[in-house]
C-alpha atoms as a PDB file:
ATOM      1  CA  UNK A   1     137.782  55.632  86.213  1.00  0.00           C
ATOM      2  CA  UNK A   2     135.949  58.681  87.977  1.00  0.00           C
ATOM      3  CA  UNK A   3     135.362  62.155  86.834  1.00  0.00           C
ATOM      4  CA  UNK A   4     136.682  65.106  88.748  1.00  0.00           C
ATOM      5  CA  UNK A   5     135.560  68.978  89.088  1.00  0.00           C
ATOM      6  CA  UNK A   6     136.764  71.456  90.862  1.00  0.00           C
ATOM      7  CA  UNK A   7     136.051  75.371  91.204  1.00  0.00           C
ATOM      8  CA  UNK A   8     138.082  77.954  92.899  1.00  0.00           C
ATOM      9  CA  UNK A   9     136.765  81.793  92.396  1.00  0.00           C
ATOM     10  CA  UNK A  10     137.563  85.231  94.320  1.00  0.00           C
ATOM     11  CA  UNK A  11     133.474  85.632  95.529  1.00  0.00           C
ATOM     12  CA  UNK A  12     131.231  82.714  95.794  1.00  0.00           C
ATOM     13  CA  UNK A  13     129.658  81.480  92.698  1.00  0.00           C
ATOM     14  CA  UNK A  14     126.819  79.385  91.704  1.00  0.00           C
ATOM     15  CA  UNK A  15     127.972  76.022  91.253  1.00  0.00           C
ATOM     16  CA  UNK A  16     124.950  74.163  88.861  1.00  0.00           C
ATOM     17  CA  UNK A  17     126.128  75.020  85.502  1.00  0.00           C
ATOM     18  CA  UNK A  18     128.981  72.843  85.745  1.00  0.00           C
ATOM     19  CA  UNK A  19     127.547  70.332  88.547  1.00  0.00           C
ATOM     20  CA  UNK A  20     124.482  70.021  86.080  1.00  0.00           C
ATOM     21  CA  UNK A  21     127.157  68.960  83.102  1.00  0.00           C
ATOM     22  CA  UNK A  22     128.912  66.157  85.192  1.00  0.00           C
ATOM     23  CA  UNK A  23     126.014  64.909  86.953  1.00  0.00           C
ATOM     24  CA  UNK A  24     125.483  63.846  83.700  1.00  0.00           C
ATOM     25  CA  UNK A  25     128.208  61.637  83.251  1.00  0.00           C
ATOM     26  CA  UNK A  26     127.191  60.158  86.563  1.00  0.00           C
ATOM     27  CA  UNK A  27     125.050  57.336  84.382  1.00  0.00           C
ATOM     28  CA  UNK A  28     123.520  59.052  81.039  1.00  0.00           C
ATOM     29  CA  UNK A  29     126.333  60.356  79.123  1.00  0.00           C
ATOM     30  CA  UNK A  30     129.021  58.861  81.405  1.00  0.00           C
ATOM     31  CA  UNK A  31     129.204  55.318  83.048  1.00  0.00           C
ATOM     32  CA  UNK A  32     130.019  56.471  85.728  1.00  0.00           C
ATOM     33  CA  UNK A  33     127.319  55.071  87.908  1.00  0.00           C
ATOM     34  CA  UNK A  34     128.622  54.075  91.852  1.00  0.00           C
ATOM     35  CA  UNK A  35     128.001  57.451  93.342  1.00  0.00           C
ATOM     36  CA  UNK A  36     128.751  60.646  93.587  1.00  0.00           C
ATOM     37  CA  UNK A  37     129.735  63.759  95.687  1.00  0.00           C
ATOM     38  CA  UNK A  38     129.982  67.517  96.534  1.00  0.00           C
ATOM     39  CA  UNK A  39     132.315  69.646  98.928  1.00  0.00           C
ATOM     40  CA  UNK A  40     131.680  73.059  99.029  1.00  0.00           C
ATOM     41  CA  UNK A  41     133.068  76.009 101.391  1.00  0.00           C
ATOM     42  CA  UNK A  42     131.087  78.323 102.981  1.00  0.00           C
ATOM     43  CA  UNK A  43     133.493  80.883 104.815  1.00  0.00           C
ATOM     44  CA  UNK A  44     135.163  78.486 107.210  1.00  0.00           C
ATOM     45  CA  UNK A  45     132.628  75.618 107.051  1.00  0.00           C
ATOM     46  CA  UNK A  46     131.878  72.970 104.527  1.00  0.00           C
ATOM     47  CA  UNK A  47     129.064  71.854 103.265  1.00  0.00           C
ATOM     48  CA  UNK A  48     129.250  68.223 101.661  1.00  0.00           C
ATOM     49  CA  UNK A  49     126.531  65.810 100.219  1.00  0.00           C
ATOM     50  CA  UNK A  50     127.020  62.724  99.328  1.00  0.00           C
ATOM     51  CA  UNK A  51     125.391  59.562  97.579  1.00  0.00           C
ATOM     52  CA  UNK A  52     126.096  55.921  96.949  1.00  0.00           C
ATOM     53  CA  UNK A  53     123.161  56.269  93.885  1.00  0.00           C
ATOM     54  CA  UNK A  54     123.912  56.913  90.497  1.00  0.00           C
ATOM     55  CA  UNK A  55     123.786  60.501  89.762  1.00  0.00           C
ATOM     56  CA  UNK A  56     121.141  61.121  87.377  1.00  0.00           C
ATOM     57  CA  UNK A  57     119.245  59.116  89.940  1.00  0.00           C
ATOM     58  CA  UNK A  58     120.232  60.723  92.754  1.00  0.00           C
ATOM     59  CA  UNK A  59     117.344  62.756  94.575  1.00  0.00           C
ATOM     60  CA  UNK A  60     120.206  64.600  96.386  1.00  0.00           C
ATOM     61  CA  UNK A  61     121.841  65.330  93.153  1.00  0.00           C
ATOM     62  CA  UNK A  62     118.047  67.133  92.251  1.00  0.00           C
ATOM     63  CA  UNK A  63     118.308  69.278  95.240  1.00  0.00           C
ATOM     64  CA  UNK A  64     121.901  70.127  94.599  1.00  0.00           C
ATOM     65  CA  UNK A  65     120.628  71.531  91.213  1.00  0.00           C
ATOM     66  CA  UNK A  66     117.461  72.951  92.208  1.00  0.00           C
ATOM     67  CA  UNK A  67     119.135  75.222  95.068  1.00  0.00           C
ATOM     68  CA  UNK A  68     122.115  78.222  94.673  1.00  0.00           C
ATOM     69  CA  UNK A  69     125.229  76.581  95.655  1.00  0.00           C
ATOM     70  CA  UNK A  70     127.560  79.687  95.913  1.00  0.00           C
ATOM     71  CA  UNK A  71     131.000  78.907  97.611  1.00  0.00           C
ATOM     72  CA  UNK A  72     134.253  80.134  96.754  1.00  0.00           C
ATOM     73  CA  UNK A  73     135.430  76.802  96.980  1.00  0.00           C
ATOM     74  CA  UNK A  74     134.091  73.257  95.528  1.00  0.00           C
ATOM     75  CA  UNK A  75     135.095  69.701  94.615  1.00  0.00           C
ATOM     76  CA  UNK A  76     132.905  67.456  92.913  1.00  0.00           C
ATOM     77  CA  UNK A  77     133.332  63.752  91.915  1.00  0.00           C
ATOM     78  CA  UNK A  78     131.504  60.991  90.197  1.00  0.00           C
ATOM     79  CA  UNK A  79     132.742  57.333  90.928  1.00  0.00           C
ATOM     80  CA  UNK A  80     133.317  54.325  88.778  1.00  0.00           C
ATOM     81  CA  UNK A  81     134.008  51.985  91.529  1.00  0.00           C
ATOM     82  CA  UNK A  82     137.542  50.069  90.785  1.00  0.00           C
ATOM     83  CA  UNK A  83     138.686  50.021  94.409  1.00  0.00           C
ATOM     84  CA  UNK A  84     136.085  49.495  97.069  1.00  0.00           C
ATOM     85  CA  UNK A  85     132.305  47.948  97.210  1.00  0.00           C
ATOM     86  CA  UNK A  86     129.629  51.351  96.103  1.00  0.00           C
ATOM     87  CA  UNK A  87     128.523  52.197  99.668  1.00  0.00           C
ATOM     88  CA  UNK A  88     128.500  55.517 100.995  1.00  0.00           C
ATOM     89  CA  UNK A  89     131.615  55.940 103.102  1.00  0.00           C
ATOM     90  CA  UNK A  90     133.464  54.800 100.021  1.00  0.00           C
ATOM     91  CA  UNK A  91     131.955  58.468  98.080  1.00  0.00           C
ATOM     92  CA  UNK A  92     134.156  61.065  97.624  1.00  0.00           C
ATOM     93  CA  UNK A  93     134.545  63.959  98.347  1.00  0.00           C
ATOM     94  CA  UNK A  94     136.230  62.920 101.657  1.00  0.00           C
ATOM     95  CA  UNK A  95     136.695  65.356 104.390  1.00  0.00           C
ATOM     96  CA  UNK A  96     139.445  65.807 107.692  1.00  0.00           C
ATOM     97  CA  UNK A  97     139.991  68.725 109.714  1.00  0.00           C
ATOM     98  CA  UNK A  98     143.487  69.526 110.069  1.00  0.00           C
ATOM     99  CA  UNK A  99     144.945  73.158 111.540  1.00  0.00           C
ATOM    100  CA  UNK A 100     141.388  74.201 112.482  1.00  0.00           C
ATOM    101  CA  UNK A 101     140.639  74.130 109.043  1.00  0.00           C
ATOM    102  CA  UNK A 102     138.142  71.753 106.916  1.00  0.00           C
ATOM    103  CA  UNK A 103     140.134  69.412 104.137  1.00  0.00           C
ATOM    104  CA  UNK A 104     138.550  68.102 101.353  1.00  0.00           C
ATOM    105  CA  UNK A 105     139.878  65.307  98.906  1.00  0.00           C
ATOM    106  CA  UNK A 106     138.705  63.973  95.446  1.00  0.00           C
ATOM    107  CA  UNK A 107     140.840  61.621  93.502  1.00  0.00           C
ATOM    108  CA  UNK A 108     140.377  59.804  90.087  1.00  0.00           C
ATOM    109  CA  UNK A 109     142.517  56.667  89.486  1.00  0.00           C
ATOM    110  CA  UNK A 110     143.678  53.679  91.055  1.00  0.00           C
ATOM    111  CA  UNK A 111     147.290  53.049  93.632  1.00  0.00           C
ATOM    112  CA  UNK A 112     148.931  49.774  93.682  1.00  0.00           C
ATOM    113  CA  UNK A 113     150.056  49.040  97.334  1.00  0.00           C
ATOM    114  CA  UNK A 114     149.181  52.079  98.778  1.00  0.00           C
ATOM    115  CA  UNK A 115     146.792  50.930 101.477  1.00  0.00           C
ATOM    116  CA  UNK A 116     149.883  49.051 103.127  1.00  0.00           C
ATOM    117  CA  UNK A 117     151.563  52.472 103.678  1.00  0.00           C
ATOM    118  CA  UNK A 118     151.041  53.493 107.518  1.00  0.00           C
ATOM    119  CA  UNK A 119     149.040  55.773 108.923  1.00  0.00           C
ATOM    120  CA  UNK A 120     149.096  57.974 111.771  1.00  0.00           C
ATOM    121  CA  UNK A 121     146.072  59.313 113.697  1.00  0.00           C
ATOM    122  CA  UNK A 122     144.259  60.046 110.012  1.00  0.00           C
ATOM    123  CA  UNK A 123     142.276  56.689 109.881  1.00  0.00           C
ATOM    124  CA  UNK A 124     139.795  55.799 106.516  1.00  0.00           C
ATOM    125  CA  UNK A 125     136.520  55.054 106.868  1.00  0.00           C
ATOM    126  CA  UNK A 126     135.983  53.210 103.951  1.00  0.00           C
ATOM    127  CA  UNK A 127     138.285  50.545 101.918  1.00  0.00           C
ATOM    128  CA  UNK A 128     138.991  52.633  99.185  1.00  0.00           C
ATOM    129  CA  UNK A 129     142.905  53.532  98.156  1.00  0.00           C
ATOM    130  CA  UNK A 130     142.078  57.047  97.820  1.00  0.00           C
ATOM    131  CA  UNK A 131     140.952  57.678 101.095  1.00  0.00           C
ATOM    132  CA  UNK A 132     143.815  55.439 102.058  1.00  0.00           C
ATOM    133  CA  UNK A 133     146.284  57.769 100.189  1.00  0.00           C
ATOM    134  CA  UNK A 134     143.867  61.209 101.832  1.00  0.00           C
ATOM    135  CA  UNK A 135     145.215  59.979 104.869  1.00  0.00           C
ATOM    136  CA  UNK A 136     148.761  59.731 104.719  1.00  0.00           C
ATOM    137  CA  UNK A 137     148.870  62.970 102.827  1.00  0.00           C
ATOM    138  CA  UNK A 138     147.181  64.925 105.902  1.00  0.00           C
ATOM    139  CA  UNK A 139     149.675  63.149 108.128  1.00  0.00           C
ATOM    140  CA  UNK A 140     152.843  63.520 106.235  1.00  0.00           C
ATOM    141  CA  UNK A 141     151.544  67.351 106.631  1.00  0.00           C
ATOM    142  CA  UNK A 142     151.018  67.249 109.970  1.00  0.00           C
ATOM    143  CA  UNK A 143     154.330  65.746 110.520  1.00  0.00           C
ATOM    144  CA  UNK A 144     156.303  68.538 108.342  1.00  0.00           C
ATOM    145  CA  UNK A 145     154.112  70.865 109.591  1.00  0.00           C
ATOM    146  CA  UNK A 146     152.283  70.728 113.190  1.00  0.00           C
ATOM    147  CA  UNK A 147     151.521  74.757 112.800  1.00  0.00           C
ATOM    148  CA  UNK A 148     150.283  76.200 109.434  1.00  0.00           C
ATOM    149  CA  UNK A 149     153.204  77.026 107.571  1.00  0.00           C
ATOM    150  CA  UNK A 150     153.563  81.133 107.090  1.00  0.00           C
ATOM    151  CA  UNK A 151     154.776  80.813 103.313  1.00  0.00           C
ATOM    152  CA  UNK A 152     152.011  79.307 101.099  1.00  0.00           C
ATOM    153  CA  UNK A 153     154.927  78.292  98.931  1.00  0.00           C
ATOM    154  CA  UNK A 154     156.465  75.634 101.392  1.00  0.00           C
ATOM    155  CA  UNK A 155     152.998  74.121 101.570  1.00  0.00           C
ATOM    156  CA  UNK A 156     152.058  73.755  97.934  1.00  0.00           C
ATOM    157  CA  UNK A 157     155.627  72.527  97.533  1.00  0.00           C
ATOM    158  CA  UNK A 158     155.031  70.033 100.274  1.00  0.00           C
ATOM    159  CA  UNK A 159     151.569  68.802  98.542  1.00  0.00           C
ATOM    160  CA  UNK A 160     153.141  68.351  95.034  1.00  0.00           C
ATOM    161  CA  UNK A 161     156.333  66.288  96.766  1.00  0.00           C
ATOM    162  CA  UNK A 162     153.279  63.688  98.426  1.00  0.00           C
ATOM    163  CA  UNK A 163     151.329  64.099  95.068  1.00  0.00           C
ATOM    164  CA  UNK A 164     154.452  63.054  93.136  1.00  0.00           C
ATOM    165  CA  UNK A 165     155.028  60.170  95.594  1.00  0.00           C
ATOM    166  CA  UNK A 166     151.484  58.937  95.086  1.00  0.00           C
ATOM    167  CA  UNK A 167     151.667  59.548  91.353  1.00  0.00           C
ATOM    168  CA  UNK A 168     154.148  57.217  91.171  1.00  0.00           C
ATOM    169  CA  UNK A 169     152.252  54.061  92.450  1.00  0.00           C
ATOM    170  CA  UNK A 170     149.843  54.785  89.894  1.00  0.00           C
ATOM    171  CA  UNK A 171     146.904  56.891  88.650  1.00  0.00           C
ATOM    172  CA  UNK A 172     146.483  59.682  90.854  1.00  0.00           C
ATOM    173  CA  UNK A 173     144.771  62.767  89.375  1.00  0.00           C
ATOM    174  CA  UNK A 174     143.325  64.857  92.710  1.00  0.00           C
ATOM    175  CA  UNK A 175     141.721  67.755  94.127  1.00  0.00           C
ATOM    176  CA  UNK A 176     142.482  68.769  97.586  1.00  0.00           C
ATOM    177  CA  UNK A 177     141.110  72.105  99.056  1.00  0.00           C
ATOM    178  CA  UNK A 178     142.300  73.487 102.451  1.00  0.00           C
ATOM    179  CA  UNK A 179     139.487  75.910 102.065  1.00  0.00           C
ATOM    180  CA  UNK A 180     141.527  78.437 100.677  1.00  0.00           C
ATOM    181  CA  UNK A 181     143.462  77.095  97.960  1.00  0.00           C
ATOM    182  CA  UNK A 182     142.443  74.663  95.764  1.00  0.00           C
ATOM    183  CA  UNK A 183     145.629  72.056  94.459  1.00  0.00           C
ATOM    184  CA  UNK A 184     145.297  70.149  91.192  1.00  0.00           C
ATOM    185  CA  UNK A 185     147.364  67.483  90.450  1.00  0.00           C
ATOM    186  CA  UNK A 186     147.399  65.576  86.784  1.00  0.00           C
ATOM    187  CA  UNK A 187     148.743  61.925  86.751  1.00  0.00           C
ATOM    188  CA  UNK A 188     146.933  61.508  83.041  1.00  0.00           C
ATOM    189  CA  UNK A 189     143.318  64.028  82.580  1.00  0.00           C
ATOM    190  CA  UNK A 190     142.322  67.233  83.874  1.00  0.00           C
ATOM    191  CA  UNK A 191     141.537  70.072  81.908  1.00  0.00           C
ATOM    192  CA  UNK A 192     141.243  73.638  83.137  1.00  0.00           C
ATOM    193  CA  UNK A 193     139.497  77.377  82.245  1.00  0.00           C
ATOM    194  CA  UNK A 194     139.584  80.272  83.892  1.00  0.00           C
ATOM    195  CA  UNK A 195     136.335  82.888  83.259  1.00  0.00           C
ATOM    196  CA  UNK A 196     136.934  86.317  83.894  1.00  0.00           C
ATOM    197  CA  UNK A 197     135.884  89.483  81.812  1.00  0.00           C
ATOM    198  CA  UNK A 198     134.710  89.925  79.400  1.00  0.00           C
ATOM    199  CA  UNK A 199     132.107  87.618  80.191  1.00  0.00           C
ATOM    200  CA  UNK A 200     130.512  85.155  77.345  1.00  0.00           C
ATOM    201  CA  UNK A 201     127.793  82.311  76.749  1.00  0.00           C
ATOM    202  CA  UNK A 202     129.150  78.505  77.871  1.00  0.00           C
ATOM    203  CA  UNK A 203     127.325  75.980  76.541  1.00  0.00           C
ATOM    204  CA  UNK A 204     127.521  72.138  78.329  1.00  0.00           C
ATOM    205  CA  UNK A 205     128.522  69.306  76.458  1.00  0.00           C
ATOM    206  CA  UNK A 206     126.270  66.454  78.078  1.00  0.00           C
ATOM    207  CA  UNK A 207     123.358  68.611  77.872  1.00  0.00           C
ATOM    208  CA  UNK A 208     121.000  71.150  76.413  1.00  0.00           C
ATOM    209  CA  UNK A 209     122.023  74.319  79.044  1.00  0.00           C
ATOM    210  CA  UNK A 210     123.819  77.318  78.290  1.00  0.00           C
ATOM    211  CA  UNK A 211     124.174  80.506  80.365  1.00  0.00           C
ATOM    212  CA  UNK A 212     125.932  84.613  79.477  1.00  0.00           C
ATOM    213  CA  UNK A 213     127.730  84.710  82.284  1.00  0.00           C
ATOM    214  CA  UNK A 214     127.576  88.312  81.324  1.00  0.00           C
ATOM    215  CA  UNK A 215     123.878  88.466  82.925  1.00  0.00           C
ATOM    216  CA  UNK A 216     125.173  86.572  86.420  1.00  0.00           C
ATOM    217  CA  UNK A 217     128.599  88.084  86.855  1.00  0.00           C
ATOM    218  CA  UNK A 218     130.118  91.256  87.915  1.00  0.00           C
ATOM    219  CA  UNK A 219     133.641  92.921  86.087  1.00  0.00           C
ATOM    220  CA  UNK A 220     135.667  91.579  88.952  1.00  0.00           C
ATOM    221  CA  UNK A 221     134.559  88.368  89.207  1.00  0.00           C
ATOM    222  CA  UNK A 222     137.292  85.546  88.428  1.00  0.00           C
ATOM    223  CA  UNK A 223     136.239  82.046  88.069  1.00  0.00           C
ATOM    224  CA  UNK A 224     138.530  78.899  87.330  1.00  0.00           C
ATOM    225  CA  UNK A 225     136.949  75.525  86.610  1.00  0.00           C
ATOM    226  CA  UNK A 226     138.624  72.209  86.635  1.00  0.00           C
ATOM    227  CA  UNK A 227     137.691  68.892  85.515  1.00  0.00           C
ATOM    228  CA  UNK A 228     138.418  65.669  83.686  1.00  0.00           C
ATOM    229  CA  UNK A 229     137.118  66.230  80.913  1.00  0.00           C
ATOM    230  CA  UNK A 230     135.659  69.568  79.002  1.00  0.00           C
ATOM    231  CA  UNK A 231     132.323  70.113  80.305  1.00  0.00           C
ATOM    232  CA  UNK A 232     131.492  72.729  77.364  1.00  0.00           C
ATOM    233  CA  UNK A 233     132.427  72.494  73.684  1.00  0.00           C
ATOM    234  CA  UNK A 234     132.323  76.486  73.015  1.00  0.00           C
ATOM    235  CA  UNK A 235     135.319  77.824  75.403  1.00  0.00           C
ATOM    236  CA  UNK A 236     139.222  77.126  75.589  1.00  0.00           C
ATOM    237  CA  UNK A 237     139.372  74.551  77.967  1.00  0.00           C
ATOM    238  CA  UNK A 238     143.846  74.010  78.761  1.00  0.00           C
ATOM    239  CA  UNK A 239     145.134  70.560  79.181  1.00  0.00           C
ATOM    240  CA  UNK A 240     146.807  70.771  82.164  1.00  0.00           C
ATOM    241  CA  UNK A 241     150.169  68.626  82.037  1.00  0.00           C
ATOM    242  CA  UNK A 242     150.748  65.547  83.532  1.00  0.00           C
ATOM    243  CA  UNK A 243     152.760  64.574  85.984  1.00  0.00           C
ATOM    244  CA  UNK A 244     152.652  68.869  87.261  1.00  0.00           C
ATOM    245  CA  UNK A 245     150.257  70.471  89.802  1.00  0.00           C
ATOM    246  CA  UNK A 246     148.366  73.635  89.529  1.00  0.00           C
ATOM    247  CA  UNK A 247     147.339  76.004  92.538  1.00  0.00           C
ATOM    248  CA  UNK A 248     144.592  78.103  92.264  1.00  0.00           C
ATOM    249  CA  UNK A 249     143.642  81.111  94.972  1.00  0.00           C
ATOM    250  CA  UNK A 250     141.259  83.614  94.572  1.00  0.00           C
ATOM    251  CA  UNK A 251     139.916  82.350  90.959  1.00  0.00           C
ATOM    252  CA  UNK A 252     143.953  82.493  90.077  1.00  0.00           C
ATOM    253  CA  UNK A 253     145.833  79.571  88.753  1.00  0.00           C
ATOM    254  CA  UNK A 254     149.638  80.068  90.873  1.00  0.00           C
ATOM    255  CA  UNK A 255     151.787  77.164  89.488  1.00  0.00           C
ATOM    256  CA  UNK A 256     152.203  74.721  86.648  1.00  0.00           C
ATOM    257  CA  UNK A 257     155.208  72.989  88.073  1.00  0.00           C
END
């Protein structure tokens, strides 16, 4: 299976302390070796690097690391290939534009039968199922919705209906960003925090790094993480529940339904 990690915050943030945790995973600590990805938002853009290489091998991963990645909005995702030859257009994140806005997917887990469901207009690249299944979520949006909805509420309830659906022909633990909310959907892992202050010291799991966040925050900041798995052993990390999805907006986790 593949890792996941998100980040959703109300000012952009500095994404390496956690990137530099599951990078790990992407072939030292993890085996998760066929490639690996970043979205991240910059206002209305978004920013995305990919690579078929292993992570800790990755030379892209390096300059990811080595360079401040602030963005209110990020997915992240390192790939244990189970559906789809290790190439690049099979590396998430993958990304659509839909309602002038820039839509980015992540999804651990495999989906029996779903690349026989049809598609409209939203065509993969790759072979993989989740790509497959990217797609005929952005349509079955399109089709309920050919505007942006005005009520956030009839969206996120629209997601977790299609996330339910896909849930059920399998594994199907995502992150999907519209570039202002961030959903989170838990078919069997994800675990969540949210940061906010006081600030404290987080130290990573998968290797030697810790940071105060007291030094590189301000009072207001809020800043949730999500990911598979725990990326540091000395905060609460919540298991989120499977089978529910989680919204977060503004650093601000909206729903557990």
């Amino acid at each position: 299976m593949c890792e996941l990690l998100g980040m959703n915050c109300n000012v952009p943030t500095d994404i390496r302390f956690s990137f530099s945790g599951l990078i790990q995973r992407g072939g030292r600590t993890g085996p998760h070796r066929d490639g690996w990805g970043i979205a991240f938002y910059e206002g209305r853009g978004c920013r995305t690097f990919q690579d078929p290489l292993p992570g800790v091998a990755s030379e892209v991963a390096q300059l990811v690391q080595s360079h401040a990645v602030k963005s209110r909005n990020v997915i992240c995702h390192i790939r244990k290939a189970t559906n789809g030859r290790v190439c690049l257009e099979n590396t998430h994140p993958f990304t659509r534009e839909m309602w002038g806005r820039h839509w980015a997917f992540a999804h651990n887990g495999r989906l029996k039968g779903v690349k026989s469901w049809p598609l409209g207009p939203y065509r993969p690249i790759g072979t993989t199922d989740s790509e497959h299944a990217f797609c005929w979520m952005l349509e079955q949006i399109r089709r309920r919705f050919p505007e942006p909805p005005t009520r956030e509420k009839a969206l996120s309830d629209l997601v977790r209906e299609l996330a339910g659906t896909l849930g059920a022909a399998g594994t199907f633990n995502m992150l999907l960003c519209d570039s202002r909310r961030l959903y989170c959907y838990c078919s069997t892992h994800l675990s969540w925090l949210t940061r906010r202050a006081p600030f404290g010291e987080a130290r990573l799991i998968d290797t030697e790094l810790s940071v105060d966040f007291a030094d590189v925050t301000t009072p207001r900041d809020v800043v949730s993480v999500i990911a598979t798995r725990p990326l540091t052993d000395n905060e609460a990390w919540q298991t989120m529940e499977r089978g529910k999805m989680m919204v977060f907006r503004n650093g601000v986790a909206r729903g557990g339904r």
